[in-house]
C-alpha atoms as a PDB file:
ATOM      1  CA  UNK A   1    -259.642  71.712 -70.698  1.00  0.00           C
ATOM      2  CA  UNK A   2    -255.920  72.212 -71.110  1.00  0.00           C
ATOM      3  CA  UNK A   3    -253.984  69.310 -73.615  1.00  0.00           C
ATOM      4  CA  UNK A   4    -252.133  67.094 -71.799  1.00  0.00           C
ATOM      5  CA  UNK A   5    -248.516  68.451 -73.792  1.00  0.00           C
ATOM      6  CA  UNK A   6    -249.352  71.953 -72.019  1.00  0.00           C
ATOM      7  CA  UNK A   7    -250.181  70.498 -69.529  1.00  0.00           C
ATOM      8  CA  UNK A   8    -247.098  68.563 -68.361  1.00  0.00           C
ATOM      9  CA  UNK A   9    -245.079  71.331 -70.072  1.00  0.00           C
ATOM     10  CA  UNK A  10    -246.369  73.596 -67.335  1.00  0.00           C
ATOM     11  CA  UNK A  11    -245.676  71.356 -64.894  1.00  0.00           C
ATOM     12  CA  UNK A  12    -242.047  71.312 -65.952  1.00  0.00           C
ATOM     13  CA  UNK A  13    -241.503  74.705 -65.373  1.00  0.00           C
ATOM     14  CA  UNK A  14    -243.394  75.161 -62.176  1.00  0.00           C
ATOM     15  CA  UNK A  15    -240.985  72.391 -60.920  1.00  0.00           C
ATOM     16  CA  UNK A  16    -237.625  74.162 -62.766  1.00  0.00           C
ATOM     17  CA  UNK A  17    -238.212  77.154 -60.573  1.00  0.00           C
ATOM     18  CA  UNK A  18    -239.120  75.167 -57.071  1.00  0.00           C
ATOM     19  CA  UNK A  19    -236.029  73.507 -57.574  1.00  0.00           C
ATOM     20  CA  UNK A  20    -234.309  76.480 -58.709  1.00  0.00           C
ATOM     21  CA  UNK A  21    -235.774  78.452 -55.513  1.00  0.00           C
ATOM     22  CA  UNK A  22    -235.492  75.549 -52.809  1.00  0.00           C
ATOM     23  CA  UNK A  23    -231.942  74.025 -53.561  1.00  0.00           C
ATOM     24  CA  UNK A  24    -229.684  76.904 -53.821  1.00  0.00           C
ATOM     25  CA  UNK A  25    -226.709  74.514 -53.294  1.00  0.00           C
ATOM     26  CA  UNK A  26    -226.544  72.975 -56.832  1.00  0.00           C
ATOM     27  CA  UNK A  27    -228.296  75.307 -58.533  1.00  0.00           C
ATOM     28  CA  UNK A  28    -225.856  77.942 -58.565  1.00  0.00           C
ATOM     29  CA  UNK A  29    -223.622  79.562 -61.755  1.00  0.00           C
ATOM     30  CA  UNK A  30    -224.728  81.720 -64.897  1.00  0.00           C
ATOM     31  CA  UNK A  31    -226.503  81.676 -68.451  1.00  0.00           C
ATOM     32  CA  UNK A  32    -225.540  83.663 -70.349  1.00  0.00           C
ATOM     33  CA  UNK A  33    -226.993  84.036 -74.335  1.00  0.00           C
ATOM     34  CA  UNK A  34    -225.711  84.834 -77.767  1.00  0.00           C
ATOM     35  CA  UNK A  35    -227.149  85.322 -81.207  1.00  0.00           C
ATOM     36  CA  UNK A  36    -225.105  85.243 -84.197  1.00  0.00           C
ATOM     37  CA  UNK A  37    -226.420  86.489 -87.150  1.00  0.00           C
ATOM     38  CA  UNK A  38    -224.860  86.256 -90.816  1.00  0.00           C
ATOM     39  CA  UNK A  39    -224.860  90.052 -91.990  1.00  0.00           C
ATOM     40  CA  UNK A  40    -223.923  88.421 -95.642  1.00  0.00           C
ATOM     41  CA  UNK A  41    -225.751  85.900 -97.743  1.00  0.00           C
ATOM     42  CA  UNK A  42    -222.725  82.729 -98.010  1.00  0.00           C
ATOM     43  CA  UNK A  43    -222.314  80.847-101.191  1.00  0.00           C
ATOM     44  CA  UNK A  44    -221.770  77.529 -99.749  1.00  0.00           C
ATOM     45  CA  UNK A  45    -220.582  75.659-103.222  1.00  0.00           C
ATOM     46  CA  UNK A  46    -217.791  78.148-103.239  1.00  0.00           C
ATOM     47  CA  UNK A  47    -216.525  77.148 -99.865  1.00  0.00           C
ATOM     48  CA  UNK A  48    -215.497  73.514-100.759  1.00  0.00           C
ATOM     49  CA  UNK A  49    -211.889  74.249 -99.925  1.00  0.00           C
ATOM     50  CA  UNK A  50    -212.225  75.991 -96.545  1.00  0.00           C
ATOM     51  CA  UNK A  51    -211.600  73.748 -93.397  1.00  0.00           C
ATOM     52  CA  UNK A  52    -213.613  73.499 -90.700  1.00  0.00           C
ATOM     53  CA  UNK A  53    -213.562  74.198 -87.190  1.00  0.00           C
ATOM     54  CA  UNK A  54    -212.304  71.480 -84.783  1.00  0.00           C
ATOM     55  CA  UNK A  55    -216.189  69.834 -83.134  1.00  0.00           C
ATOM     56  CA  UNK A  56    -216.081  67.798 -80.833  1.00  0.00           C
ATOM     57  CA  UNK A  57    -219.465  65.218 -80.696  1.00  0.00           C
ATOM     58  CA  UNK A  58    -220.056  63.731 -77.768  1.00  0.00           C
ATOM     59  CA  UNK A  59    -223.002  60.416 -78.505  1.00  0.00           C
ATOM     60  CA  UNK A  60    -222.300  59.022 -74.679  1.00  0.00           C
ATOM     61  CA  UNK A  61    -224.213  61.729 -72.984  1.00  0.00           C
ATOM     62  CA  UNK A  62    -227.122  63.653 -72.495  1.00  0.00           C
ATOM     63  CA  UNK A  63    -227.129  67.342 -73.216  1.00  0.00           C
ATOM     64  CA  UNK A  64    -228.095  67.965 -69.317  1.00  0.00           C
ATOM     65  CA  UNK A  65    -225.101  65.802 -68.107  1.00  0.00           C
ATOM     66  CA  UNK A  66    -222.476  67.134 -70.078  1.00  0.00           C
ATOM     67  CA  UNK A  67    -219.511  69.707 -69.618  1.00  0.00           C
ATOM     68  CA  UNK A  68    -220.989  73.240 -68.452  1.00  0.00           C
ATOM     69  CA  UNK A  69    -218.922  74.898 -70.918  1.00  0.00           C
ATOM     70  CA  UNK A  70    -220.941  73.105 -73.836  1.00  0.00           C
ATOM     71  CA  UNK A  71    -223.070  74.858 -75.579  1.00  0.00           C
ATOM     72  CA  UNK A  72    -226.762  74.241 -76.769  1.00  0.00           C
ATOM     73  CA  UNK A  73    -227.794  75.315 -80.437  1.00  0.00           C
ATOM     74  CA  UNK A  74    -231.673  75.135 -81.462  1.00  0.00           C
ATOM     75  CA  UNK A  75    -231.696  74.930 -85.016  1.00  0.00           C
ATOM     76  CA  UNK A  76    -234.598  72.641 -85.808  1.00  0.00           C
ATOM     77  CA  UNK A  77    -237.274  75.785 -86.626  1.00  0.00           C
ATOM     78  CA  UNK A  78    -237.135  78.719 -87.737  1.00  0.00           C
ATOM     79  CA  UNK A  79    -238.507  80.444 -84.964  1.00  0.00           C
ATOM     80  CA  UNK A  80    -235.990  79.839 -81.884  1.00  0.00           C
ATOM     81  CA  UNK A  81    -238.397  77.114 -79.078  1.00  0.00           C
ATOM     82  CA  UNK A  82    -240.642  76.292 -81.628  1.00  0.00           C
ATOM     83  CA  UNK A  83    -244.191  75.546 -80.321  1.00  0.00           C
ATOM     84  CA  UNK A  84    -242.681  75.198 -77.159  1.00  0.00           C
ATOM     85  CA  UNK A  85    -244.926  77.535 -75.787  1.00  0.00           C
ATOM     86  CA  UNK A  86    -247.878  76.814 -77.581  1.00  0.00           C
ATOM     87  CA  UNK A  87    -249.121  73.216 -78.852  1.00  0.00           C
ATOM     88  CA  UNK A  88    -246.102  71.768 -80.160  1.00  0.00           C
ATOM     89  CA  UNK A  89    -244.765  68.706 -77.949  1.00  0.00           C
ATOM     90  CA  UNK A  90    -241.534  67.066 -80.633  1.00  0.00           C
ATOM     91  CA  UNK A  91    -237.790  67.353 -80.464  1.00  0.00           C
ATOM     92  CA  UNK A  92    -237.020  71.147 -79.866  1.00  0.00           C
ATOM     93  CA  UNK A  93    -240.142  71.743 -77.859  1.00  0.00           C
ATOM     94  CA  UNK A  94    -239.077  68.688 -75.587  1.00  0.00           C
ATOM     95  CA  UNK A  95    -235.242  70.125 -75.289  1.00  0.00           C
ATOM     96  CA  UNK A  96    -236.490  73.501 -73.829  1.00  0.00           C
ATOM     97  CA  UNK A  97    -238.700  71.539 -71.450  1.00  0.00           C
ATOM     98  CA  UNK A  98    -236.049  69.391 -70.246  1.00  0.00           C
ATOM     99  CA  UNK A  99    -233.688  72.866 -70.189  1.00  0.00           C
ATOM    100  CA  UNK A 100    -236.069  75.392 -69.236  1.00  0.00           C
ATOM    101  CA  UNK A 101    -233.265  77.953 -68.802  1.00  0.00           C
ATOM    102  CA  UNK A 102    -233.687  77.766 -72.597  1.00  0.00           C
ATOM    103  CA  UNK A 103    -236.666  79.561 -72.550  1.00  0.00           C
ATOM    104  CA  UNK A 104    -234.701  83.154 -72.039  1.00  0.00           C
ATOM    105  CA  UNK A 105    -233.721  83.134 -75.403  1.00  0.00           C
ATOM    106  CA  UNK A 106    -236.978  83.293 -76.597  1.00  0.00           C
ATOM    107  CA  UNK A 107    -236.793  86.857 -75.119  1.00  0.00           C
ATOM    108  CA  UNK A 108    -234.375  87.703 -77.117  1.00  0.00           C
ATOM    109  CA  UNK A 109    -234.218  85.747 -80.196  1.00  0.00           C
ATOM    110  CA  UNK A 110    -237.794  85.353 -80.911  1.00  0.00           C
END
């Protein structure tokens, strides 16, 4: 049979989209993606002396209950969702789940 992970993880998104299709009162508004790509390798030893950008962390939320204007970066593999499709069931995988609008960007960045 199916794994458990897949699974729930298809449970997840069955129930995104009923409550995406049922409560159009709160689940209105936009996403919208980007992908930035470095068209230059960067030296980072060299750039001791540049200052960052002003960031802003935020450890009294969760992701889901923050400002809409935040953003969400998936940087923990390579390969933008992961597993999150397949087998794997750990951090990133788990983000997208919890976020399924997430899973556009594997349409794009992928």
């Amino acid at each position: 049979g199916i794994p458990n992970s897949q699974a729930a993880k298809l449970i997840c998104i069955i129930n995104y989209f009923t409550r995406i299709f049922t409560d159009k009162e709160t689940t209105t508004g936009n996403i919208s993606f980007q992908r930035k790509v470095l068209t230059k390798r960067i030296n980072w030893k060299k750039l001791t002396d540049v200052p960052l950008t002003k960031l802003t962390v935020n450890h009294e939320e969760l992701i889901e209950d923050t400002d809409h204007h935040c953003l969400q970066v998936d940087f923990a593999n390579k390969m933008i969702g992961g597993g999150v499709l397949g087998h794997g069931c750990i951090q990133e995988e788990i983000r997208f789940m919890i976020s399924p609008e997430c899973l556009g960007s594997l349409l794009f960045c992928a």
